[in-house]
Protein backbone atom coordinates (compact mmCIF):
# COMPACT_ATOMS: atom_id res chain seq x y z
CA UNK A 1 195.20 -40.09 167.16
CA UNK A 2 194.11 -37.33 169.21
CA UNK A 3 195.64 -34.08 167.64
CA UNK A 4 198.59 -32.13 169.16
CA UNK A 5 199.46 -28.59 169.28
CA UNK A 6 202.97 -27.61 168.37
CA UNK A 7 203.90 -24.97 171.10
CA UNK A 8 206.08 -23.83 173.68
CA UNK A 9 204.99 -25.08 177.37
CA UNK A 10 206.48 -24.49 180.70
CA UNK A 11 209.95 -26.62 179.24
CA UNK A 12 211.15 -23.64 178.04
CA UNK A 13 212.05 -22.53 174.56
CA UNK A 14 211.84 -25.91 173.07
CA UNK A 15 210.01 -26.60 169.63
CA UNK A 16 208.12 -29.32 170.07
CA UNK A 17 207.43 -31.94 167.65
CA UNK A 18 204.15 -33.20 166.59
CA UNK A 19 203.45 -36.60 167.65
CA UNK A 20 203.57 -38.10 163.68
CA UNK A 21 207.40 -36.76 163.30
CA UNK A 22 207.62 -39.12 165.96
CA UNK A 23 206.52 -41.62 164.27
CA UNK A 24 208.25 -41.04 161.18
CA UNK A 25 211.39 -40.87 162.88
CA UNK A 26 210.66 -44.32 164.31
CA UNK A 27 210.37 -45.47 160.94
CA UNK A 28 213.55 -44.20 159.88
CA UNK A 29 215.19 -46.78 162.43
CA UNK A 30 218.44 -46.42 163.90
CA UNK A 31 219.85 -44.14 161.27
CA UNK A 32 217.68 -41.65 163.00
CA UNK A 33 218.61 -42.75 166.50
CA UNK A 34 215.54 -44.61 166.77
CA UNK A 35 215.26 -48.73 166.61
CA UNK A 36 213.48 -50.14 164.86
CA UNK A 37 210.08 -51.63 166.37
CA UNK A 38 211.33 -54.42 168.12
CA UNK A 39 210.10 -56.15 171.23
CA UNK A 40 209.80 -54.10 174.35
CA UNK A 41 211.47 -56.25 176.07
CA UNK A 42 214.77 -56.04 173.67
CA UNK A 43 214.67 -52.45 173.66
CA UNK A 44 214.74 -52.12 177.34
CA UNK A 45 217.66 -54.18 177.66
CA UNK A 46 219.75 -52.49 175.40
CA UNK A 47 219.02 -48.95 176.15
CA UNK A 48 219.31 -47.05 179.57
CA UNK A 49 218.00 -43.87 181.10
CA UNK A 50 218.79 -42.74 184.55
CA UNK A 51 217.39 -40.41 186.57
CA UNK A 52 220.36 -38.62 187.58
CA UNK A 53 221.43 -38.79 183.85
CA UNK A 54 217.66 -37.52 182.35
CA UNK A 55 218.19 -34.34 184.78
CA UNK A 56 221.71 -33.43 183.03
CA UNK A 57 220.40 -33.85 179.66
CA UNK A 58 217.32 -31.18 180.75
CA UNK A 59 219.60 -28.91 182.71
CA UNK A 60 219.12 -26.11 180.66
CA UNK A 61 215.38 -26.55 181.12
CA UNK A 62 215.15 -26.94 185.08
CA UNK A 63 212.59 -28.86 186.60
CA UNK A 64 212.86 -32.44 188.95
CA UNK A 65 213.16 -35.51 186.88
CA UNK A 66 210.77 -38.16 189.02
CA UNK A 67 211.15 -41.00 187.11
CA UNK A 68 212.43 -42.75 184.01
CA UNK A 69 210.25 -45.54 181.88
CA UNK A 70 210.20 -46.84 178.96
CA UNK A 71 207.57 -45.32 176.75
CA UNK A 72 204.68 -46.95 174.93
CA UNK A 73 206.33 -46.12 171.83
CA UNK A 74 209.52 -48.49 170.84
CA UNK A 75 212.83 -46.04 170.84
CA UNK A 76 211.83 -43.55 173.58
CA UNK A 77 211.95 -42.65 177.23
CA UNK A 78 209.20 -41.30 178.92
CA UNK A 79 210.19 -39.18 182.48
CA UNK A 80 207.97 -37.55 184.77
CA UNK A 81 209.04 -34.26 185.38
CA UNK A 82 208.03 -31.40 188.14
CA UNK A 83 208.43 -27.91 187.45
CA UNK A 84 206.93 -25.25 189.46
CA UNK A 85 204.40 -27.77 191.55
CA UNK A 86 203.33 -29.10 188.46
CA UNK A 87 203.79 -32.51 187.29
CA UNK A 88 203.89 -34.17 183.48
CA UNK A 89 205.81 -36.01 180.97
CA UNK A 90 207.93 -35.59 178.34
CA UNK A 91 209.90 -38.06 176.14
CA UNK A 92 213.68 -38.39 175.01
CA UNK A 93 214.49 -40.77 172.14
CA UNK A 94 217.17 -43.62 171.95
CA UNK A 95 219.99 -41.62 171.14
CA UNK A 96 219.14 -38.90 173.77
CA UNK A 97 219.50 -35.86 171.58
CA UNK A 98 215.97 -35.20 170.83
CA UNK A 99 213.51 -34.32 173.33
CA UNK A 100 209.36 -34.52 172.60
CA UNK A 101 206.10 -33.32 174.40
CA UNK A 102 203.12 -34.52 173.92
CA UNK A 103 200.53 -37.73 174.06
CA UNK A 104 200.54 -40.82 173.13
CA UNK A 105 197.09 -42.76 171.58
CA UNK A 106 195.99 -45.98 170.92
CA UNK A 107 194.01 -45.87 167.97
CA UNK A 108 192.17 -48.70 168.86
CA UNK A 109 190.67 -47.22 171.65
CA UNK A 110 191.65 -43.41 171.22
CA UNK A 111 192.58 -43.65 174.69
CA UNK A 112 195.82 -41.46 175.92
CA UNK A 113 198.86 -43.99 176.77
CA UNK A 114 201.81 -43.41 179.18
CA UNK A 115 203.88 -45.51 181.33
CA UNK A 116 202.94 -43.41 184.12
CA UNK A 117 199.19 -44.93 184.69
CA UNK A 118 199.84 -45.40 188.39
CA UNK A 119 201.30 -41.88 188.48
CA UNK A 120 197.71 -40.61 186.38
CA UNK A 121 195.86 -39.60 189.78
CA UNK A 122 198.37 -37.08 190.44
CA UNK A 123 198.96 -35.65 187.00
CA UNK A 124 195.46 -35.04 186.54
CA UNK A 125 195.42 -32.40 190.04
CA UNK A 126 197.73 -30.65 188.25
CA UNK A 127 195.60 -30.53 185.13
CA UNK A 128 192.94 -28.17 185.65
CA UNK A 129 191.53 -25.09 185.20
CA UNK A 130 188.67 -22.37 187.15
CA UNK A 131 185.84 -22.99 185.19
CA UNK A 132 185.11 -19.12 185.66
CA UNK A 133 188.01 -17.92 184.25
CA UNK A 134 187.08 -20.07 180.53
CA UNK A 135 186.45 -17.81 177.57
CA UNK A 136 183.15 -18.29 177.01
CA UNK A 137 182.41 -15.76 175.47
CA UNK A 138 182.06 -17.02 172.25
CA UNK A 139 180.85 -20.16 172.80
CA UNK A 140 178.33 -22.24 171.64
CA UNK A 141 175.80 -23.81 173.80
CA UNK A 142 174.47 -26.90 173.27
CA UNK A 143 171.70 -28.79 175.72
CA UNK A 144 170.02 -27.11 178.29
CA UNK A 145 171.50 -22.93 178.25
CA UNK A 146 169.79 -22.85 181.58
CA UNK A 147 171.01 -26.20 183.10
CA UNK A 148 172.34 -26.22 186.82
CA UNK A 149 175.72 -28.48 185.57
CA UNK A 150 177.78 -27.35 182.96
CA UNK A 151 180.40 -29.22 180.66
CA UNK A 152 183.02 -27.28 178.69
CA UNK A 153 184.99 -28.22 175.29
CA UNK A 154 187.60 -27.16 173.50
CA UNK A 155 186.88 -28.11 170.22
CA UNK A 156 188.66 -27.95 166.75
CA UNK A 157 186.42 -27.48 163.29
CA UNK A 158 188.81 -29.71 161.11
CA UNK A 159 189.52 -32.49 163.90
CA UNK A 160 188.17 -35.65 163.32
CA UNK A 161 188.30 -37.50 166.71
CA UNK A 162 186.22 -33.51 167.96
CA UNK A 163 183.86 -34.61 165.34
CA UNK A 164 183.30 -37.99 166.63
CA UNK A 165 183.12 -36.68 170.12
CA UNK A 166 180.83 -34.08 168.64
CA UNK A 167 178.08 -36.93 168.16
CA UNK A 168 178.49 -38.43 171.64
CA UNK A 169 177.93 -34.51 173.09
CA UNK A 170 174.22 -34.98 170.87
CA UNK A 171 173.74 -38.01 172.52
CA UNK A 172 174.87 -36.37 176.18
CA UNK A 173 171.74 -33.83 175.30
CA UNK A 174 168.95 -36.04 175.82
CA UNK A 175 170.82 -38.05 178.50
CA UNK A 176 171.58 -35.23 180.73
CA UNK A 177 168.30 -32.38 180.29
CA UNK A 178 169.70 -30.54 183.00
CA UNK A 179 173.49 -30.14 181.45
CA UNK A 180 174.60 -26.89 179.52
CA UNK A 181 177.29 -28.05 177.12
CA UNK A 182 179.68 -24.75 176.36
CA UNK A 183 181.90 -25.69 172.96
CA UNK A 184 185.11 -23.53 172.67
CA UNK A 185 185.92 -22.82 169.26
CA UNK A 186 190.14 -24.01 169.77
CA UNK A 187 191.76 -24.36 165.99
CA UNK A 188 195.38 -26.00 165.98
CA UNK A 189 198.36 -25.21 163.99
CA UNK A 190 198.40 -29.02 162.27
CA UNK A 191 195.01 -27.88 160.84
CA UNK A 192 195.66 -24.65 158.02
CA UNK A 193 191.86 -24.04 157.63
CA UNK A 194 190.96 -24.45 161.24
CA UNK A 195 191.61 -21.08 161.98
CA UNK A 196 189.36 -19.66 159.47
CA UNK A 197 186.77 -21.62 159.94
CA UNK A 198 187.21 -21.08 163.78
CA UNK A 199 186.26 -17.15 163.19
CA UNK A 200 183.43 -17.88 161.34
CA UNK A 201 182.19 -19.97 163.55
CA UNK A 202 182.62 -17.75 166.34
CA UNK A 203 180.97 -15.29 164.49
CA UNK A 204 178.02 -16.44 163.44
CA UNK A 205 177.63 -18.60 167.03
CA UNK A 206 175.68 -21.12 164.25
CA UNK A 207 175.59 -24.68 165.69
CA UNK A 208 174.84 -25.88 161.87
CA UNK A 209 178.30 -24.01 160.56
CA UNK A 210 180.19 -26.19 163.20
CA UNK A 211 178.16 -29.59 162.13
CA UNK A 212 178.89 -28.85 158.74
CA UNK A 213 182.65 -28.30 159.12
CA UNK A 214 183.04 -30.86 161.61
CA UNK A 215 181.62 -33.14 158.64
CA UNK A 216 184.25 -31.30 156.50
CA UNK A 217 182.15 -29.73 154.43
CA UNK A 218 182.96 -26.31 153.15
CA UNK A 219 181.47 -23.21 155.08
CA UNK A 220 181.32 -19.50 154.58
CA UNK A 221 184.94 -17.72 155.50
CA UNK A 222 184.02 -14.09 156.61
CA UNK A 223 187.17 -11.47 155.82
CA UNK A 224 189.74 -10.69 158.40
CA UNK A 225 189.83 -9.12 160.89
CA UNK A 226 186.36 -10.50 161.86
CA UNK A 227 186.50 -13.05 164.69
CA UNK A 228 190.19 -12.86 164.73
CA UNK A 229 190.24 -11.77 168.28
CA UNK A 230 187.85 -13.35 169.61
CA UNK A 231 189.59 -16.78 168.43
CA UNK A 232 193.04 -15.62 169.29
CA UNK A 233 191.60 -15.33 172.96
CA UNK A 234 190.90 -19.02 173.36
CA UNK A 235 194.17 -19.86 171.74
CA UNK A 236 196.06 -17.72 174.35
CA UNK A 237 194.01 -19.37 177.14
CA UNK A 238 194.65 -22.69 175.91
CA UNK A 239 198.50 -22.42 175.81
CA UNK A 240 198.42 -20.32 179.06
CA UNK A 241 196.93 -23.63 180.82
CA UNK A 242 198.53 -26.20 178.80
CA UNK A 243 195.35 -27.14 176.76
CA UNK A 244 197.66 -28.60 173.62
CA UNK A 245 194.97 -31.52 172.28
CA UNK A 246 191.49 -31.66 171.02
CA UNK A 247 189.11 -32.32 171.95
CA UNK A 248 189.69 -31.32 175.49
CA UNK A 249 187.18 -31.48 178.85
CA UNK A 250 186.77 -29.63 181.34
CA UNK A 251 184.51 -30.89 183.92
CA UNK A 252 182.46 -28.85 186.34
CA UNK A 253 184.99 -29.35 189.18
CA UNK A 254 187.61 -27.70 186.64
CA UNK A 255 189.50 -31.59 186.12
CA UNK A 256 190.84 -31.76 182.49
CA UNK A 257 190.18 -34.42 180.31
CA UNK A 258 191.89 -34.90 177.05
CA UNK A 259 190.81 -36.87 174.63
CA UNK A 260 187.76 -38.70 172.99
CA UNK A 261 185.17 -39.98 175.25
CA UNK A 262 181.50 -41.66 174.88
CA UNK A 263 178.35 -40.32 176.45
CA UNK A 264 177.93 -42.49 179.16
CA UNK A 265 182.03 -41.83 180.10
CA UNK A 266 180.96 -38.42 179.96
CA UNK A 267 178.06 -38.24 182.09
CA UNK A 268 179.64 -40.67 184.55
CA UNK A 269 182.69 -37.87 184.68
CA UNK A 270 180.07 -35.19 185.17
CA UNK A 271 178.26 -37.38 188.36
CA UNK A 272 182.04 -38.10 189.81
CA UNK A 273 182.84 -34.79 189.47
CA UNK A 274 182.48 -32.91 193.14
């Protein structure tokens, strides 16, 4: 599954929960508040969520619960909020005393899942960025450094779905000559020797460092305090704009993409793009 960041977001002072405690709660069943996996169906009979009701249980939070679904995965809700002209969603189990943010992937397709998919169009204008105000700083370039389109990604060292990406972006390369490919160094918490490998990385702006820990093989580690701030930078940006997943896209028009895609998505995203 495409790897969350545990932070706090525009909800408030909530700690969120990454996406596997999720699942193990699941598997706990209803001991934990949670059903077990049942049919959809079932579930939805037996367990209600109503607007009115979703906005008490988030008073302390704020924000304008849109809607309630049921969520992709058995035992929660999943309610599109707006807070401060921004839309997204967030998830409450069963029991309605724990509340999650995050995505949800199929891992047959590594493809984000929500039961919003008509309500995508509009999430997505809220999920984007300036392209000048990106930290590139320190990032490495792949494909043409002097290409008229640009492609920017937030990438982790030890994520494996970045380093699958990674070999579609080689592929991208030859497809698109005329495309400068800017990789953001972005290490998350769920990965302890991302962040370490993220400031030598930085450091040494070597394309072979990041091959070779995207493969997971074992790099030099520089001491501290080298590339310390330069990698704290991207990790404040990130959070700043709600960049919580690797790998993460940002096309030239500034639209956010999360998640694993192929070349040809890619460079069909990079065309669309206006």
């Amino acid at each position: 599954m495409t790897h969350l960041l545990v932070k706090r977001s525009w909800t408030g002072n909530i700690l969120c929960l990454v996406l596997l405690q999720v699942l193990l709660l699941i598997v706990a069943g209803t001991a934990s508040g949670f059903p077990k996996a049942q049919g959809e169906g079932e579930c939805s009979a037996c367990h209600k969520l109503t607007e009115k009701e979703a906005e008490s249980l988030l008073k302390k939070l704020g924000g304008t619960v849109k809607a309630v679904r049921q969520a992709p995965v058995p035992g929660l809700f999943e309610l599109l909020v707006e807070k401060d002209g921004k839309q997204g969603t967030i998830y409450i189990d069963y029991a309605k005393k724990r509340l999650m943010q995050g995505i949800v992937v199929d891992l047959e397709t590594l493809r984000t899942q929500t039961a919003f998919e008509d309500q995508s169009h509009r999430m997505a204008q809220a999920a984007s960025v300036d392209p000048a105000s990106l930290p590139l700083q320190n990032a490495l370039v792949i494909g043409n450094p002097k290409g008229n389109k640009h492609l920017y990604v937030f990438i982790d060292p030890e994520c494996p779905y970045c380093a699958k990406m990674y070999q579609e972006l080689v592929k991208l390369e030859k497809m698109a000559p005329d495309l400068a490919i800017h990789l953001i160094i972005y290490p998350l918490p769920a990965h302890p020797g991302a962040y370490d490998k993220a400031r030598s990385i930085v450091d040494s702006k070597n394309r072979t460092m990041l091959e070779k820990a995207l493969a997971g093989q074992e790099i030099y580690i520089p001491g501290r305090p080298t590339g310390v701030k330069e990698v704290d930078e991207v990790i404040i940006y990130a959070r700043r704009h709600d960049i919580v997943a690797t790998p993460a896209t940002v096309l030239p028009n500034g639209a956010v993409v999360t998640g694993y895609r192929d070349a040809a998505e890619l460079k069909n995203l990079i065309e669309k793009a206006p």
